[in-house]
C-alpha atoms as a PDB file:
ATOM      1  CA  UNK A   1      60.173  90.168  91.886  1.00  0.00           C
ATOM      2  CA  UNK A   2      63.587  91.357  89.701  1.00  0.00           C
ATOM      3  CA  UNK A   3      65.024  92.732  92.605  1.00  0.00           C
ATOM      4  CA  UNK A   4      63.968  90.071  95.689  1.00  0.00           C
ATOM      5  CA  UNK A   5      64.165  86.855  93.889  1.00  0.00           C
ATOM      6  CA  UNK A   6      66.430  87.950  90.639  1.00  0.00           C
ATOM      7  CA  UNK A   7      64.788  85.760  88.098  1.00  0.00           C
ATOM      8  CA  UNK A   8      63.627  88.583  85.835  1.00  0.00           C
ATOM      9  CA  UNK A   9      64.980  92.271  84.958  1.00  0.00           C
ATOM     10  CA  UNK A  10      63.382  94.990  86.080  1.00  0.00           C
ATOM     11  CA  UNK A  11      60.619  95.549  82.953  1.00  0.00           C
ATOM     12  CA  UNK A  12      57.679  98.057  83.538  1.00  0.00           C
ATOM     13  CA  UNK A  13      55.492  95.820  81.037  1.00  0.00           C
ATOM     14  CA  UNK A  14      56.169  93.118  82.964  1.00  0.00           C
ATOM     15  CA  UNK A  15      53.092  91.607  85.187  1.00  0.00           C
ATOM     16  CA  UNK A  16      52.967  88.835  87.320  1.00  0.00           C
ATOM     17  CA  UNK A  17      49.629  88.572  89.499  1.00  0.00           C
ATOM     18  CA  UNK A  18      48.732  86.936  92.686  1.00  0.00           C
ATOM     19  CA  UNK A  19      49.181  83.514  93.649  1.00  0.00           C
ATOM     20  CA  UNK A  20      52.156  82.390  91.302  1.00  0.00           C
ATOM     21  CA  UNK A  21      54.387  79.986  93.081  1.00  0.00           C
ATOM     22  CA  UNK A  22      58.033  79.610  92.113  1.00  0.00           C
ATOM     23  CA  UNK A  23      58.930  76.434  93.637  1.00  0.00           C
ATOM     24  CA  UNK A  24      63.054  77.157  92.892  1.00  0.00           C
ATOM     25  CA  UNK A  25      63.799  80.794  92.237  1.00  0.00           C
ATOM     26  CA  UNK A  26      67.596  79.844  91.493  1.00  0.00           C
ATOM     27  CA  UNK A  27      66.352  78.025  88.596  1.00  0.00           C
ATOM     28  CA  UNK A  28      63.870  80.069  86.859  1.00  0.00           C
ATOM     29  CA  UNK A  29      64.623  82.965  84.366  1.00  0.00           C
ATOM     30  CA  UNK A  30      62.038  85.026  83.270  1.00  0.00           C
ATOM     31  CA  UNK A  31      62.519  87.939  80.301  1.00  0.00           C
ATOM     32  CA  UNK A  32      60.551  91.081  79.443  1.00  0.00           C
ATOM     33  CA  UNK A  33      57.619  92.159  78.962  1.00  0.00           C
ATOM     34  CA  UNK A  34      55.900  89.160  80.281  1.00  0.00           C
ATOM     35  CA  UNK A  35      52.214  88.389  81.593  1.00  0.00           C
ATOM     36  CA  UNK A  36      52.273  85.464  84.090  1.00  0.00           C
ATOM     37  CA  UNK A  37      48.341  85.410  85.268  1.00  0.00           C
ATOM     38  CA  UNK A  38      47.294  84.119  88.520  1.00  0.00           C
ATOM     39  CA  UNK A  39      47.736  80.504  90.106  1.00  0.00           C
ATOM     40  CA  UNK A  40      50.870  79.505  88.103  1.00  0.00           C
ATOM     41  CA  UNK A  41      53.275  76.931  89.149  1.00  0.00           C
ATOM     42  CA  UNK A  42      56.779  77.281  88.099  1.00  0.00           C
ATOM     43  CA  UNK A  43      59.017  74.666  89.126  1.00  0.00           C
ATOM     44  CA  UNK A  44      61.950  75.166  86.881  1.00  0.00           C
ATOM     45  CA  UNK A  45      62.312  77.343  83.265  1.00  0.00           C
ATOM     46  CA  UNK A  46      63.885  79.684  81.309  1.00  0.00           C
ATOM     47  CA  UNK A  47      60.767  82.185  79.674  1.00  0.00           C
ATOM     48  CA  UNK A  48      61.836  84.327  77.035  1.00  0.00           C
ATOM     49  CA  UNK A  49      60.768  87.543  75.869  1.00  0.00           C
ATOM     50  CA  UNK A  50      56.754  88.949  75.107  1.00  0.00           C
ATOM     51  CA  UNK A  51      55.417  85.229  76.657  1.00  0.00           C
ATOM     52  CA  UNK A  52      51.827  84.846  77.922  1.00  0.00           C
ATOM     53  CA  UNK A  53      50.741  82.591  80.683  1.00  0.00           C
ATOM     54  CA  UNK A  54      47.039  82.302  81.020  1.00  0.00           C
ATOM     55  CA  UNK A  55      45.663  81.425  84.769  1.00  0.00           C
ATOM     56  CA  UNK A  56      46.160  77.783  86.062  1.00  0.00           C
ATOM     57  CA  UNK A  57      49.124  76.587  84.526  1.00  0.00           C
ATOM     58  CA  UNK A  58      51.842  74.560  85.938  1.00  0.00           C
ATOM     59  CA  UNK A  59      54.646  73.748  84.322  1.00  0.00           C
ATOM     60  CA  UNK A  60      56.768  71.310  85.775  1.00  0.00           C
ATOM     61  CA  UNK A  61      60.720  69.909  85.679  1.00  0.00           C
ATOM     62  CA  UNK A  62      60.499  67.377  88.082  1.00  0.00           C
ATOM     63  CA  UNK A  63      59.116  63.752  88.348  1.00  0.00           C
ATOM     64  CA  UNK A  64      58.766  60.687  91.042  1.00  0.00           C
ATOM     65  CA  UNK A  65      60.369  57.868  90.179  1.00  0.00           C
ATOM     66  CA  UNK A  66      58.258  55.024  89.476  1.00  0.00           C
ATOM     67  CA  UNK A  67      60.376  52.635  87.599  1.00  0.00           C
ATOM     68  CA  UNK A  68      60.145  50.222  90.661  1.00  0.00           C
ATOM     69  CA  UNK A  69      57.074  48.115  91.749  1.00  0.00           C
ATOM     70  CA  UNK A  70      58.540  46.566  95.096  1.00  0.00           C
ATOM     71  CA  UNK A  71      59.050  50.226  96.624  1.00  0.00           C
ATOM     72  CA  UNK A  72      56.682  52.553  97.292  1.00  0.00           C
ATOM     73  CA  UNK A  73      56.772  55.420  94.722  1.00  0.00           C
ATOM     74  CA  UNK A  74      57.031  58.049  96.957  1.00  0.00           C
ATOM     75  CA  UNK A  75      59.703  55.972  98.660  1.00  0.00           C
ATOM     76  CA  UNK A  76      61.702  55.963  95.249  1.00  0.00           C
ATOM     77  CA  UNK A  77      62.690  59.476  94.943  1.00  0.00           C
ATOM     78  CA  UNK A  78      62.885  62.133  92.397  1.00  0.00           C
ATOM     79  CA  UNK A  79      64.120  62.280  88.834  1.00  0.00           C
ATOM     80  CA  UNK A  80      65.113  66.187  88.975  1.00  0.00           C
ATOM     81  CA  UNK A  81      66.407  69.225  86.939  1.00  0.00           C
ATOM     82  CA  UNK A  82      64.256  68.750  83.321  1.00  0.00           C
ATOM     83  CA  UNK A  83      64.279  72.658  83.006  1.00  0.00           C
ATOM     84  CA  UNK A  84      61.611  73.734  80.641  1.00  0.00           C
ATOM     85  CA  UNK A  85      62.652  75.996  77.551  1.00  0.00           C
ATOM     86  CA  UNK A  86      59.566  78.910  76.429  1.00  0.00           C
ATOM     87  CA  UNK A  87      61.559  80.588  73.721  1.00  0.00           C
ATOM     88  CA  UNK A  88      59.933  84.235  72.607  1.00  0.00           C
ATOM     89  CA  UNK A  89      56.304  85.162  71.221  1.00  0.00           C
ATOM     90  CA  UNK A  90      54.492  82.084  73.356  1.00  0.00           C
ATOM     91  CA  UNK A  91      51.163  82.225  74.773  1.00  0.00           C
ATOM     92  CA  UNK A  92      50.035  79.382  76.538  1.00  0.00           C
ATOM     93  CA  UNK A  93      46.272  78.766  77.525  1.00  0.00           C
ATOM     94  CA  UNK A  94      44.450  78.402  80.808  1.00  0.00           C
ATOM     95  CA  UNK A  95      44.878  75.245  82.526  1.00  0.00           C
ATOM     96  CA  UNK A  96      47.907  73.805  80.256  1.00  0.00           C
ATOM     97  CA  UNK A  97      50.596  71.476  81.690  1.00  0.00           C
ATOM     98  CA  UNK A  98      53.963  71.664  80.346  1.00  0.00           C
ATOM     99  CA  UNK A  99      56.000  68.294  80.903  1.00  0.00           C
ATOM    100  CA  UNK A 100      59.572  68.419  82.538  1.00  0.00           C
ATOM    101  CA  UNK A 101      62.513  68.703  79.511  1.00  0.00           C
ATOM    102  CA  UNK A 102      60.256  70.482  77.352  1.00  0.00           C
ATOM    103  CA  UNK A 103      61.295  73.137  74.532  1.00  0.00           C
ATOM    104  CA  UNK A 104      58.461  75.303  73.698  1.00  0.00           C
ATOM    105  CA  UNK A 105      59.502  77.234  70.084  1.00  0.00           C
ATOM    106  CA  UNK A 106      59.569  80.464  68.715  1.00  0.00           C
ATOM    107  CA  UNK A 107      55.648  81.955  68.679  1.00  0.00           C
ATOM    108  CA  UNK A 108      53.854  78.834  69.324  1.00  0.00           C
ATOM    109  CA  UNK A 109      50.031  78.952  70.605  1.00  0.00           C
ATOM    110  CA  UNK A 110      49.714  76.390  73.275  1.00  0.00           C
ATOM    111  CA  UNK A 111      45.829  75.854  73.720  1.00  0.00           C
ATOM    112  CA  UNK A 112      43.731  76.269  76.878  1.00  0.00           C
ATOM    113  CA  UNK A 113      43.936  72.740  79.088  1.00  0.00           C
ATOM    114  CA  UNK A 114      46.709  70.987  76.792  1.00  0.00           C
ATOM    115  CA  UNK A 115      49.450  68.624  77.935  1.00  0.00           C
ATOM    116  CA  UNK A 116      52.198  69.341  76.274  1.00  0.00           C
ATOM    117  CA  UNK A 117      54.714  66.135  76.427  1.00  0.00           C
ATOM    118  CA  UNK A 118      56.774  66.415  73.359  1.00  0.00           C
ATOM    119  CA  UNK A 119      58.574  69.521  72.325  1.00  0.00           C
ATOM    120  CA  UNK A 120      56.469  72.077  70.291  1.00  0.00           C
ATOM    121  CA  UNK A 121      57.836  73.737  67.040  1.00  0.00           C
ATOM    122  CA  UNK A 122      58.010  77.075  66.568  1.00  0.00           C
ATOM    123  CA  UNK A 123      55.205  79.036  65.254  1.00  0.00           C
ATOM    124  CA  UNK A 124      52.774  75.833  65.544  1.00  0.00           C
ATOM    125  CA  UNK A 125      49.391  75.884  67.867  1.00  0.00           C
ATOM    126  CA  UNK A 126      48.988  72.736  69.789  1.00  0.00           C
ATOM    127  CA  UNK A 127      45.929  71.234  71.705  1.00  0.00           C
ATOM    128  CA  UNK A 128      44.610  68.331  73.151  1.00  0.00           C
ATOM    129  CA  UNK A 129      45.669  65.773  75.990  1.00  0.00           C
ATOM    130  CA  UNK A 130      48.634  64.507  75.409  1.00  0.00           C
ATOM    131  CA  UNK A 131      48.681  67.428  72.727  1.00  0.00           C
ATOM    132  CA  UNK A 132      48.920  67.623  69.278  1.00  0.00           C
ATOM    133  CA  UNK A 133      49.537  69.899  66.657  1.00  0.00           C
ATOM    134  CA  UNK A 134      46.222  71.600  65.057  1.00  0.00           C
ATOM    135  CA  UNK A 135      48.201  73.880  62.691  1.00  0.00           C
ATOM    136  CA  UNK A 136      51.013  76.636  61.849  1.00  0.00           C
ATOM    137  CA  UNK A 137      50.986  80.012  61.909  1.00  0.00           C
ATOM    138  CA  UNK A 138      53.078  80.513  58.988  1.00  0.00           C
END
């Protein structure tokens, strides 16, 4: 992947199994020593370094429009380019969802099947639907 779609350096710790779709490789970066596991949706983010991404989660930077009720939704376009920010140090759990715009801090724990809507501080483990924060590491 760091030398056909040039989102990541070359990085022997690196791994990236099967079945992760990058839905815009121009707007994804992706740093070392990273462990994307298998059925991940990317649609647009900068990862830092040492991040873990458990199976099954998507994390998204785009949204339908919806604001209108006399047009279809799918009629009213796309509210696009809400890049998502993983800074270094993250692992995120099986199953999470990571809301376009998002900024994801410095050694947070994201837990398995969280929605993360609001940003996430560094060093704090969040959980829950939309999630919350369930403590610090420091």
């Amino acid at each position: 992947m760091s030398k056909v779609m040039k989102i990541m350096p070359y990085d022997s710790k690196s791994m990236i199994q099967n079945n992760v779709y990058i839905s815009s490789p121009g707007k994804v970066r992706i740093g070392n020593n990273c462990q994307i596991n298998e059925n991940v949706f990317i649609q647009g983010a900068t990862i830092g370094n040492h991040v873990m991404i458990a199976p099954n989660v998507a994390l998204i930077s785009n949204m339908h429009n919806h604001n209108l009720t006399d047009i279809p939704m799918n009629l009213q376009g796309k509210v696009t380019g809400n890049k998502i920010t993983i800074e270094d140090d993250v692992w995120i759990g099986r199953n999470a969802i990571i809301m376009p715009g998002i900024v994801i801090g410095k050694g947070a724990i994201i837990a398995a099947g969280a929605v993360v809507t609001k940003d996430v501080p560094p060093y704090t483990i969040v959980g829950g639907v939309p999630a919350k924060q369930l403590k610090r590491r420091k």
